[in-house]
PDB file of N, CA and C in Angstrom:
ATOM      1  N   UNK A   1     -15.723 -15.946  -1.306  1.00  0.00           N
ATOM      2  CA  UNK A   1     -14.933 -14.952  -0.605  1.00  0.00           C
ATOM      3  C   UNK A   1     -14.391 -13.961  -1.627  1.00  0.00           C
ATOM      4  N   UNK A   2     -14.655 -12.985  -1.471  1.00  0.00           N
ATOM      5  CA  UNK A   2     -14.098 -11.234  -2.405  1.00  0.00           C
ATOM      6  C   UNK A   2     -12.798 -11.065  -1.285  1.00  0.00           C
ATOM      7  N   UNK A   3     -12.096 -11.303  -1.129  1.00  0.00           N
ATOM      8  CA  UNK A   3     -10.659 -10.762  -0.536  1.00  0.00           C
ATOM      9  C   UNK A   3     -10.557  -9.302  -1.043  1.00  0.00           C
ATOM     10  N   UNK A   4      -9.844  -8.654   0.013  1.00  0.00           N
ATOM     11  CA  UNK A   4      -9.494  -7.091  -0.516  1.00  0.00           C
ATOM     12  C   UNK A   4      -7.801  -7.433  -0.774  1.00  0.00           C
ATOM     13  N   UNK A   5      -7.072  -6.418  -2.022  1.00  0.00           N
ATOM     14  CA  UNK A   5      -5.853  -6.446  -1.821  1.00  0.00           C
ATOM     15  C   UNK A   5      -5.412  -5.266  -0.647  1.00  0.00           C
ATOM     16  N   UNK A   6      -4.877  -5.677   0.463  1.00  0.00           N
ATOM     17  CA  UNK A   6      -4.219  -5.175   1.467  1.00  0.00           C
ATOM     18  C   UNK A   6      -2.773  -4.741   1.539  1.00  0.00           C
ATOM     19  N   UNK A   7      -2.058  -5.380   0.701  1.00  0.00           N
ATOM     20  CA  UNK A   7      -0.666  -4.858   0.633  1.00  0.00           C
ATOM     21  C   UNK A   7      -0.033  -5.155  -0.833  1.00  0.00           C
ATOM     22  N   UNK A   8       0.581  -4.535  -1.512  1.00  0.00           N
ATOM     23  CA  UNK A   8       1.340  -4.776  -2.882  1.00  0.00           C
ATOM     24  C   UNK A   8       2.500  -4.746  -2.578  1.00  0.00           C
ATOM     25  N   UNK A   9       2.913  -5.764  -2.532  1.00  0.00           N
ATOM     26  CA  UNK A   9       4.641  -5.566  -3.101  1.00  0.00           C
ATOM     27  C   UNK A   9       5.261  -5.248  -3.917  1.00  0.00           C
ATOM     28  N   UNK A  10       4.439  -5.022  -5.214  1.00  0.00           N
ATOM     29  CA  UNK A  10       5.247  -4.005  -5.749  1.00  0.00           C
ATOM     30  C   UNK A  10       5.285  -2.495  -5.852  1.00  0.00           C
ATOM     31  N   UNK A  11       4.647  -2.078  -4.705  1.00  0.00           N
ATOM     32  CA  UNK A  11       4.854  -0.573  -4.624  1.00  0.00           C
ATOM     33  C   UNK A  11       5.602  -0.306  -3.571  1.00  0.00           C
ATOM     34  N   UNK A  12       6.018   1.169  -3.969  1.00  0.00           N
ATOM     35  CA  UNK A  12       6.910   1.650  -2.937  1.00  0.00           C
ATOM     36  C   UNK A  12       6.248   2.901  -1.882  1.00  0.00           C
ATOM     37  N   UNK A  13       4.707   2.895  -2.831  1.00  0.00           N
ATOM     38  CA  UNK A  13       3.662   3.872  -2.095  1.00  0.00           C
ATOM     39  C   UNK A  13       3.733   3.347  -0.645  1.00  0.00           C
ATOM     40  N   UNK A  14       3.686   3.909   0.146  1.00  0.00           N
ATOM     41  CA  UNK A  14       2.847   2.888   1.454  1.00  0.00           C
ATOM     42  C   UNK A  14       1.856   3.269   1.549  1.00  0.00           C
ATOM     43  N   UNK A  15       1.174   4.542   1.512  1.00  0.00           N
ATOM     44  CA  UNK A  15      -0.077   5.343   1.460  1.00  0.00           C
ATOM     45  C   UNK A  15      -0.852   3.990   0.458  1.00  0.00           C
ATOM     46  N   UNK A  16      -0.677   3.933  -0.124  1.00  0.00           N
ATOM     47  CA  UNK A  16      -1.690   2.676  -1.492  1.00  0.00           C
ATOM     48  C   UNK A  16      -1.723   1.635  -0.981  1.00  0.00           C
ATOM     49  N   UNK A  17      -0.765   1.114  -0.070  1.00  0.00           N
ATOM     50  CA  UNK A  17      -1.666  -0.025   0.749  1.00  0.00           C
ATOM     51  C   UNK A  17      -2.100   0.045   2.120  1.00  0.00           C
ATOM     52  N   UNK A  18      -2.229   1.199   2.437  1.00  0.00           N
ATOM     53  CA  UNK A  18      -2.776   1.672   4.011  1.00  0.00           C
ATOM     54  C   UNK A  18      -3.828   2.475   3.868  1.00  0.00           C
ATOM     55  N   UNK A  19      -4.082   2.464   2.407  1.00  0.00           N
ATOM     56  CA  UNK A  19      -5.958   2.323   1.854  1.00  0.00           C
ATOM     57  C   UNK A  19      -6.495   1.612   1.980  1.00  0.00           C
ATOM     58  N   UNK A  20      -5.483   0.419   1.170  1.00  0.00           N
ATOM     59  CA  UNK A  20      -6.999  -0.841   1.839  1.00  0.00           C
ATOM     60  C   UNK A  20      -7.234  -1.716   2.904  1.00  0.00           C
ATOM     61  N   UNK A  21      -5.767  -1.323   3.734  1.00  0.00           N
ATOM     62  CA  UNK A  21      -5.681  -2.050   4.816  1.00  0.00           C
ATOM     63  C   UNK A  21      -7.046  -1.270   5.933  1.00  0.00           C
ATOM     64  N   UNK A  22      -7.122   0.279   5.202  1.00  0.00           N
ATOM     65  CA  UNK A  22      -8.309   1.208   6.314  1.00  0.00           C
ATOM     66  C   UNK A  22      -9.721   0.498   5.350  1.00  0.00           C
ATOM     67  N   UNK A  23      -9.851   0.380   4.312  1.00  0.00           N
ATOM     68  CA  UNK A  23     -10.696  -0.305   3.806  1.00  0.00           C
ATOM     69  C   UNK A  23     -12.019  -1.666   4.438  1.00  0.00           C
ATOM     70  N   UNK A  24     -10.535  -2.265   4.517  1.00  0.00           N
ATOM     71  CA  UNK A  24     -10.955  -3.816   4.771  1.00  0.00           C
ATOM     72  C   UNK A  24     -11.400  -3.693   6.426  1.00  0.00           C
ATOM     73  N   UNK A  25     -10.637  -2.705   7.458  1.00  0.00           N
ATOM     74  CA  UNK A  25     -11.184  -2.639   8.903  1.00  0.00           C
ATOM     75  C   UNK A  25     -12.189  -1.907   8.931  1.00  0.00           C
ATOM     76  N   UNK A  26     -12.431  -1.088   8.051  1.00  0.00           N
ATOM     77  CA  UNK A  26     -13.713  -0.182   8.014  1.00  0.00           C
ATOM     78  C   UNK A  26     -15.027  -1.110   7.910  1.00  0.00           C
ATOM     79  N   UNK A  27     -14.634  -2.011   6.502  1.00  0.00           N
ATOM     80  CA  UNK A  27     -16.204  -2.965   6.584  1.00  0.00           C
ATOM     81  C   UNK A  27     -15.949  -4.585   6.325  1.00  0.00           C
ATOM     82  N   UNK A  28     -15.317  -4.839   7.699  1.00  0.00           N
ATOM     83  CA  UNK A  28     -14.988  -6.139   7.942  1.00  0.00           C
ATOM     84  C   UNK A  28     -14.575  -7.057   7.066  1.00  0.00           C
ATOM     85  N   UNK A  29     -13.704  -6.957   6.239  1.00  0.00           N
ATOM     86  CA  UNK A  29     -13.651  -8.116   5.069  1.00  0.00           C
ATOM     87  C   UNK A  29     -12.135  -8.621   5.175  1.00  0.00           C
ATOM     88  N   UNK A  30     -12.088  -9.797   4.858  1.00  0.00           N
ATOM     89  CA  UNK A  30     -10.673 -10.097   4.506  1.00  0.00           C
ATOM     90  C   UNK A  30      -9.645  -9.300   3.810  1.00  0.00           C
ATOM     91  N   UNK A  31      -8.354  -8.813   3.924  1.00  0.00           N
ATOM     92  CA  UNK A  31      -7.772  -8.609   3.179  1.00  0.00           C
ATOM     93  C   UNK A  31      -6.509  -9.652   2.703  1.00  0.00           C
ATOM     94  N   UNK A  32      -6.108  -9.476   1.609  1.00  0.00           N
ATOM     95  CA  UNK A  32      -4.825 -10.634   1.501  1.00  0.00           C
ATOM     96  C   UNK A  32      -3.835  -9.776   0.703  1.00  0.00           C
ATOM     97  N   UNK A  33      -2.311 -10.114   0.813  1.00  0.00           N
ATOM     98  CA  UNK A  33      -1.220  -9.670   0.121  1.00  0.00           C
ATOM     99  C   UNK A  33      -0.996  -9.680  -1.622  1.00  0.00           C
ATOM    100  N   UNK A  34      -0.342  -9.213  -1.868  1.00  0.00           N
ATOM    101  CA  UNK A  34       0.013  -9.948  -3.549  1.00  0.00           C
ATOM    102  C   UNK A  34       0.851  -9.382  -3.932  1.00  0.00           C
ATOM    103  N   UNK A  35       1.773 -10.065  -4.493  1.00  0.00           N
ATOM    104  CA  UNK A  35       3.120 -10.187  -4.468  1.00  0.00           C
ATOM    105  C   UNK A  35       3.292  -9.110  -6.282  1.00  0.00           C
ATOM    106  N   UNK A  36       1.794  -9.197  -6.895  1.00  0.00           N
ATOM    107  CA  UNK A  36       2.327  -8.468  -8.101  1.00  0.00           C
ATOM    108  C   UNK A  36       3.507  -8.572  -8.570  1.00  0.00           C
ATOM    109  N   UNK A  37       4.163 -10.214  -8.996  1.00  0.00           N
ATOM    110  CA  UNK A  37       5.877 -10.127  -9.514  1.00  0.00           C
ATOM    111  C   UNK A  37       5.258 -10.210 -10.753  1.00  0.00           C
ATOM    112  N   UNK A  38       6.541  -9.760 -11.386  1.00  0.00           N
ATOM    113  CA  UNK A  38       6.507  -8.777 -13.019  1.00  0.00           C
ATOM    114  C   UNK A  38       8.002  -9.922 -13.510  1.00  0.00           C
ATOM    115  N   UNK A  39       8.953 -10.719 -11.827  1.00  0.00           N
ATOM    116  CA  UNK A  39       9.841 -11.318 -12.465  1.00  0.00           C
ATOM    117  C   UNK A  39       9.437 -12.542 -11.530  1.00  0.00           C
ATOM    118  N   UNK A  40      10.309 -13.553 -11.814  1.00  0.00           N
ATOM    119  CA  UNK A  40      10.484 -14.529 -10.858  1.00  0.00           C
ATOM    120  C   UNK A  40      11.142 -14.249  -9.726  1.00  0.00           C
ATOM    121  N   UNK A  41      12.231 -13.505  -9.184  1.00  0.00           N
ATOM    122  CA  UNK A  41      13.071 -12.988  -8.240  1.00  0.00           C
ATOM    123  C   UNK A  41      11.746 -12.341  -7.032  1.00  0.00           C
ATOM    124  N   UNK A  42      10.797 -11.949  -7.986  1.00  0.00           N
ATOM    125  CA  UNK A  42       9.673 -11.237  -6.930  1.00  0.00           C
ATOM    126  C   UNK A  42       9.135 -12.306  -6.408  1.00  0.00           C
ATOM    127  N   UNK A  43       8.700 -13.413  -6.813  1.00  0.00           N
ATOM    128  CA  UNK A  43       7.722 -14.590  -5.879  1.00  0.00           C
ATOM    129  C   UNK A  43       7.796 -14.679  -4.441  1.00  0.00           C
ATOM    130  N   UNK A  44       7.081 -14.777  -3.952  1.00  0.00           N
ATOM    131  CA  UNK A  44       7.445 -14.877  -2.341  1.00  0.00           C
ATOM    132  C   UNK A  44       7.441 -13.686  -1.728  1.00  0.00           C
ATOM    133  N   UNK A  45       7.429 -13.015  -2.159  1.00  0.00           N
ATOM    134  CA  UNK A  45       7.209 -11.901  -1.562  1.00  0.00           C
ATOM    135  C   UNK A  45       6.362 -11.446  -0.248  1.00  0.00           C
ATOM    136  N   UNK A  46       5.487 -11.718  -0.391  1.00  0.00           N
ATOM    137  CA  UNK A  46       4.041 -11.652   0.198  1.00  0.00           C
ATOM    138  C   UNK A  46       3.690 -12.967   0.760  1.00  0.00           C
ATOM    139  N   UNK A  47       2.954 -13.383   1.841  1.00  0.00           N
ATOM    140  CA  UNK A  47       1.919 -14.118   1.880  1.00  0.00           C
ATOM    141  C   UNK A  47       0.900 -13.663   3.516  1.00  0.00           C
ATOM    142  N   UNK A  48       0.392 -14.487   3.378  1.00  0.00           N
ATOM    143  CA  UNK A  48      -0.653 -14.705   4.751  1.00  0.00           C
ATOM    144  C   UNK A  48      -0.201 -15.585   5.847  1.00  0.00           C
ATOM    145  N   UNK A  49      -0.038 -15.540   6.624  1.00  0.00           N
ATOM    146  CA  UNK A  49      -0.208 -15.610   8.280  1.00  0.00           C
ATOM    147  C   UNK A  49      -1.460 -16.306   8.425  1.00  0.00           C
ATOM    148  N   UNK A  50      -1.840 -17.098   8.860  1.00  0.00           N
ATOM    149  CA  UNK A  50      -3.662 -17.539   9.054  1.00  0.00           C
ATOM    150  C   UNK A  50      -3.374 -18.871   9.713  1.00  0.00           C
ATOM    151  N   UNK A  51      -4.008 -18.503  10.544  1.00  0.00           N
ATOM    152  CA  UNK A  51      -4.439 -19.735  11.932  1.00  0.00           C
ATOM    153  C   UNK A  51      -4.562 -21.173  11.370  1.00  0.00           C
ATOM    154  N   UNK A  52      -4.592 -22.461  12.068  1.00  0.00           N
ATOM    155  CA  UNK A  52      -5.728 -23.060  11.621  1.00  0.00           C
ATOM    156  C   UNK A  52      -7.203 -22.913  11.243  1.00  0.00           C
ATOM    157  N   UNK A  53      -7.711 -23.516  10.460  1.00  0.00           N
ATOM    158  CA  UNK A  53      -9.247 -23.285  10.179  1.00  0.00           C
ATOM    159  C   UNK A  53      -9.818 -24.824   9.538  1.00  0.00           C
ATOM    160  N   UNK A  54     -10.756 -24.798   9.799  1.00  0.00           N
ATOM    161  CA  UNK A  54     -11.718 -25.649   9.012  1.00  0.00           C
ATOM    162  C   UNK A  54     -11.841 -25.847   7.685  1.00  0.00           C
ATOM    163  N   UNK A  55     -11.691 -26.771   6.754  1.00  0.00           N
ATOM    164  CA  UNK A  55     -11.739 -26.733   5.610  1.00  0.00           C
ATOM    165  C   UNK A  55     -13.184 -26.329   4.957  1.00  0.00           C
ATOM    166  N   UNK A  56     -13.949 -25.135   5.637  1.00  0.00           N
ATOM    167  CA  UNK A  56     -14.739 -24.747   5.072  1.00  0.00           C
ATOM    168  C   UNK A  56     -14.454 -23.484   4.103  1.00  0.00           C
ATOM    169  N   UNK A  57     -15.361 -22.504   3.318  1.00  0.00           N
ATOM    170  CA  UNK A  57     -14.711 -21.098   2.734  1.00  0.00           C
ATOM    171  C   UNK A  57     -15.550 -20.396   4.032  1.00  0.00           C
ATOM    172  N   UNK A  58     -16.323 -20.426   4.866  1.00  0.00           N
ATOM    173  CA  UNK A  58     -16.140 -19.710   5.950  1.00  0.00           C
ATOM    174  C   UNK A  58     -15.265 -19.673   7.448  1.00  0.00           C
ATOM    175  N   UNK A  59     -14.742 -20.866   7.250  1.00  0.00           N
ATOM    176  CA  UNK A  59     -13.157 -21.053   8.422  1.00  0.00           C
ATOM    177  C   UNK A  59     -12.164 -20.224   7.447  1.00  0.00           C
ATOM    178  N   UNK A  60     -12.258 -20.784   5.740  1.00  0.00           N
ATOM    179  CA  UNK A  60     -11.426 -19.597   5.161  1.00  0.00           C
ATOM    180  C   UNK A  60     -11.270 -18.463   5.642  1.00  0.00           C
ATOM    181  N   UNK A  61     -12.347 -17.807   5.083  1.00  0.00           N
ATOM    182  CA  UNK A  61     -12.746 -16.486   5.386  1.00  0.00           C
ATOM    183  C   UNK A  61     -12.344 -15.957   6.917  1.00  0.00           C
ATOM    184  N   UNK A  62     -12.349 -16.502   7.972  1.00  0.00           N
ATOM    185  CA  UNK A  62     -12.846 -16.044   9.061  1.00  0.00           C
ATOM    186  C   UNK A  62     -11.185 -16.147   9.903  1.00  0.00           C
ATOM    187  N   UNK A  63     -10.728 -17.302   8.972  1.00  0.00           N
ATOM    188  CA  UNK A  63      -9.218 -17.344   9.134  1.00  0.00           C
ATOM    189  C   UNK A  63      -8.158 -15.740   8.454  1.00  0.00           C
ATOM    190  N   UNK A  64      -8.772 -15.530   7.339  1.00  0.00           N
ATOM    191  CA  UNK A  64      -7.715 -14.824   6.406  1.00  0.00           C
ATOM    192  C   UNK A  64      -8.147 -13.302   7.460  1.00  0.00           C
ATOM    193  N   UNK A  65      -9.547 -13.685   7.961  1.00  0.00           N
ATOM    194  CA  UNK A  65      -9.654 -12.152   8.586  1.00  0.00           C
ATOM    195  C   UNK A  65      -9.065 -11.969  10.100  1.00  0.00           C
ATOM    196  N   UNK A  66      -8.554 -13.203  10.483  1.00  0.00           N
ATOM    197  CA  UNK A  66      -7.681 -13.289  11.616  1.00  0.00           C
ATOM    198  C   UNK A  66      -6.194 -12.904  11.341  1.00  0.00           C
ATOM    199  N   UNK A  67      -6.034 -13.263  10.441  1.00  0.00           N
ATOM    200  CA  UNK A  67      -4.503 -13.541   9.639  1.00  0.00           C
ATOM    201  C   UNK A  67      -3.550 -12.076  10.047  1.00  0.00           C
ATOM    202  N   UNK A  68      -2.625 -12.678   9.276  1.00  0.00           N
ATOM    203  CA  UNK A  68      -1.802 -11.648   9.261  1.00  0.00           C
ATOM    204  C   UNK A  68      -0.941 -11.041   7.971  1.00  0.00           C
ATOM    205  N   UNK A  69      -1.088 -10.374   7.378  1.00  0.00           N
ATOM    206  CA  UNK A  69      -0.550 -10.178   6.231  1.00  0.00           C
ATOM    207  C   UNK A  69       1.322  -9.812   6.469  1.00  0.00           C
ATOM    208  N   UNK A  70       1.950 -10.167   5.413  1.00  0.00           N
ATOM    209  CA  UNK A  70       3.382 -10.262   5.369  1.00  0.00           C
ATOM    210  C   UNK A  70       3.898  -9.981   3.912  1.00  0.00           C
ATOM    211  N   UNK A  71       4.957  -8.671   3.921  1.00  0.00           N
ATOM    212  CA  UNK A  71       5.454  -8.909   3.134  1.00  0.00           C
ATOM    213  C   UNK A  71       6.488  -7.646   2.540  1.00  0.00           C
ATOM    214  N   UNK A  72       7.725  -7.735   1.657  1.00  0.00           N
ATOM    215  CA  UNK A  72       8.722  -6.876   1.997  1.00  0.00           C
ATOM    216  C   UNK A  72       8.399  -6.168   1.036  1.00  0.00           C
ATOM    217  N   UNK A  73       9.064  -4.992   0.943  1.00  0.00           N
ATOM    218  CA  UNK A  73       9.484  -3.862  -0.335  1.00  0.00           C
ATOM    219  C   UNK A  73      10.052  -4.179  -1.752  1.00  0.00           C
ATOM    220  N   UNK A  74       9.649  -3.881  -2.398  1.00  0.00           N
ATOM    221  CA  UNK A  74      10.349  -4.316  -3.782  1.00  0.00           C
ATOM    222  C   UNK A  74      11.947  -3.553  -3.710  1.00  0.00           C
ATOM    223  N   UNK A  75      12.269  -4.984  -4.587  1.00  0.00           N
ATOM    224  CA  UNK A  75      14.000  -3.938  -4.822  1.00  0.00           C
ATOM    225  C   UNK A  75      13.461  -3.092  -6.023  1.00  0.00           C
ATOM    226  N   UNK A  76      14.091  -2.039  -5.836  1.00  0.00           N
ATOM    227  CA  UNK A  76      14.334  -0.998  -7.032  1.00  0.00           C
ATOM    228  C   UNK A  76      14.488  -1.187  -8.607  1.00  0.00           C
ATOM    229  N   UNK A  77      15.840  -1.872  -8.660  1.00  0.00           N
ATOM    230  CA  UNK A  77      16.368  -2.694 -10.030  1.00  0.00           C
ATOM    231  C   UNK A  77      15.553  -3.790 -10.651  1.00  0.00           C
ATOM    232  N   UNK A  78      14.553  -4.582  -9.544  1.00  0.00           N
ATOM    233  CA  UNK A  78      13.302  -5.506 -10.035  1.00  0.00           C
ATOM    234  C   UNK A  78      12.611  -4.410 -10.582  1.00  0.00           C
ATOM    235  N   UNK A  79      12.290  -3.560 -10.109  1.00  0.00           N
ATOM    236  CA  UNK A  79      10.533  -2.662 -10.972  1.00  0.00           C
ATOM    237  C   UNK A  79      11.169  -2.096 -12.275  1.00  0.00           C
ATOM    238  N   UNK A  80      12.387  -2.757 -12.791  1.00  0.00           N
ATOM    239  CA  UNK A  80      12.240  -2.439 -14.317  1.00  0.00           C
ATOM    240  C   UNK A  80      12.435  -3.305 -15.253  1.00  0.00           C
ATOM    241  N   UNK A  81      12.353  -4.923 -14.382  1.00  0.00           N
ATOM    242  CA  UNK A  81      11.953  -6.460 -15.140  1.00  0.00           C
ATOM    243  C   UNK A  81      10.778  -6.180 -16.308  1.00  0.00           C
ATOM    244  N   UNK A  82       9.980  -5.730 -16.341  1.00  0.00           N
ATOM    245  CA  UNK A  82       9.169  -5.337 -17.048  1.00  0.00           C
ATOM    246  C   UNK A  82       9.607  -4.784 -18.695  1.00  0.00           C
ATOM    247  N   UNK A  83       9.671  -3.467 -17.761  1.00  0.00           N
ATOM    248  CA  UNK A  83      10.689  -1.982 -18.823  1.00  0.00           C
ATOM    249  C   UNK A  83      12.228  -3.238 -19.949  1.00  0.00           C
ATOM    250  N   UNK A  84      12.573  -4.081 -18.842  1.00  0.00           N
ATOM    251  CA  UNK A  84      13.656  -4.791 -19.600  1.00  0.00           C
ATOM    252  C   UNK A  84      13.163  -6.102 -20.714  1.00  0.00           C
ATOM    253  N   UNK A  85      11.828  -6.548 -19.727  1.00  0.00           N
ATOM    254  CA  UNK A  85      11.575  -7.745 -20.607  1.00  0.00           C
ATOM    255  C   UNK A  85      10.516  -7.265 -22.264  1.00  0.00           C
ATOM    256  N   UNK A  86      10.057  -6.613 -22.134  1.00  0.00           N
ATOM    257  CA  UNK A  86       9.405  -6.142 -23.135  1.00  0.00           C
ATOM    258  C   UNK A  86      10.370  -6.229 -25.021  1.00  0.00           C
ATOM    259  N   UNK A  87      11.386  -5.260 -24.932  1.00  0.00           N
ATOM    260  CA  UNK A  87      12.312  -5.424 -25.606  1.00  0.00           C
ATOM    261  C   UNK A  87      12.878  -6.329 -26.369  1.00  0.00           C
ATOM    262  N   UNK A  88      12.802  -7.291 -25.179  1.00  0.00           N
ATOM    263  CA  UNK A  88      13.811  -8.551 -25.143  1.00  0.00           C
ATOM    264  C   UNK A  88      12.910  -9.457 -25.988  1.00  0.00           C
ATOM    265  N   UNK A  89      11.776  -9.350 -25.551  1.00  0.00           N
ATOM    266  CA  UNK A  89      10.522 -10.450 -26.709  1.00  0.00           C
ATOM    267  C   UNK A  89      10.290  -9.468 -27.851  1.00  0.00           C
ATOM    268  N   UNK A  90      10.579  -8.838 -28.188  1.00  0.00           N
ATOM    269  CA  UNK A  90      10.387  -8.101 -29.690  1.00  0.00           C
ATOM    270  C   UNK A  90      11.951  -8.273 -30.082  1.00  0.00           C
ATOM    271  N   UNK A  91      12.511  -8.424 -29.632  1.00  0.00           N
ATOM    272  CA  UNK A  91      14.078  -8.765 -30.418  1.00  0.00           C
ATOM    273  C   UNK A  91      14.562 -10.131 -30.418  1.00  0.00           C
ATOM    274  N   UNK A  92      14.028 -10.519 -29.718  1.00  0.00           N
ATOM    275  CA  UNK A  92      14.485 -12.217 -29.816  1.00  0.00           C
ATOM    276  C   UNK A  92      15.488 -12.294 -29.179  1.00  0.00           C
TER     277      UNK A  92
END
């Protein structure tokens, strides 16, 4: 299974994930969320919605393309965990 990314949580674009959400309905493929955390505070962010299925990778598949994707906005003050942690490991 090639999953498409369908939604980022860490953007504040919405246009950038309502690309691939037109993407993935255009030529039938799964899409799935991703939470892209940069901290721990981000985890969870995101996930999938998906039915029961068969423990096959085509009940996978056929599940994630039923599914439902979920997931919130980044806080602001998180998208500079990054910008902050960088620093912090070159200074000790």
């Amino acid at each position: 299974m090639n999953p498409i990314e369908g939604h980022n949580a860490h953007t504040f674009l919405l246009a950038v994930n309502d690309r691939g959400v037109i993407y993935v309905q255009e030529h039938s493929l799964p899409a799935v969320p991703c939470s892209d955390a940069h901290s721990a505070l981000e985890l969870g962010n995101t996930y999938n919605d998906v039915p029961e299925f068969d423990l096959t990778p085509q009940g996978l598949v056929q599940a994630v393309k039923q599914g439902r994707m979920a997931g919130k906005r980044p806080n602001q003050a998180l998208l500079m965990a990054p910008a902050y942690a960088t620093p912090r490991q070159v200074l000790g």
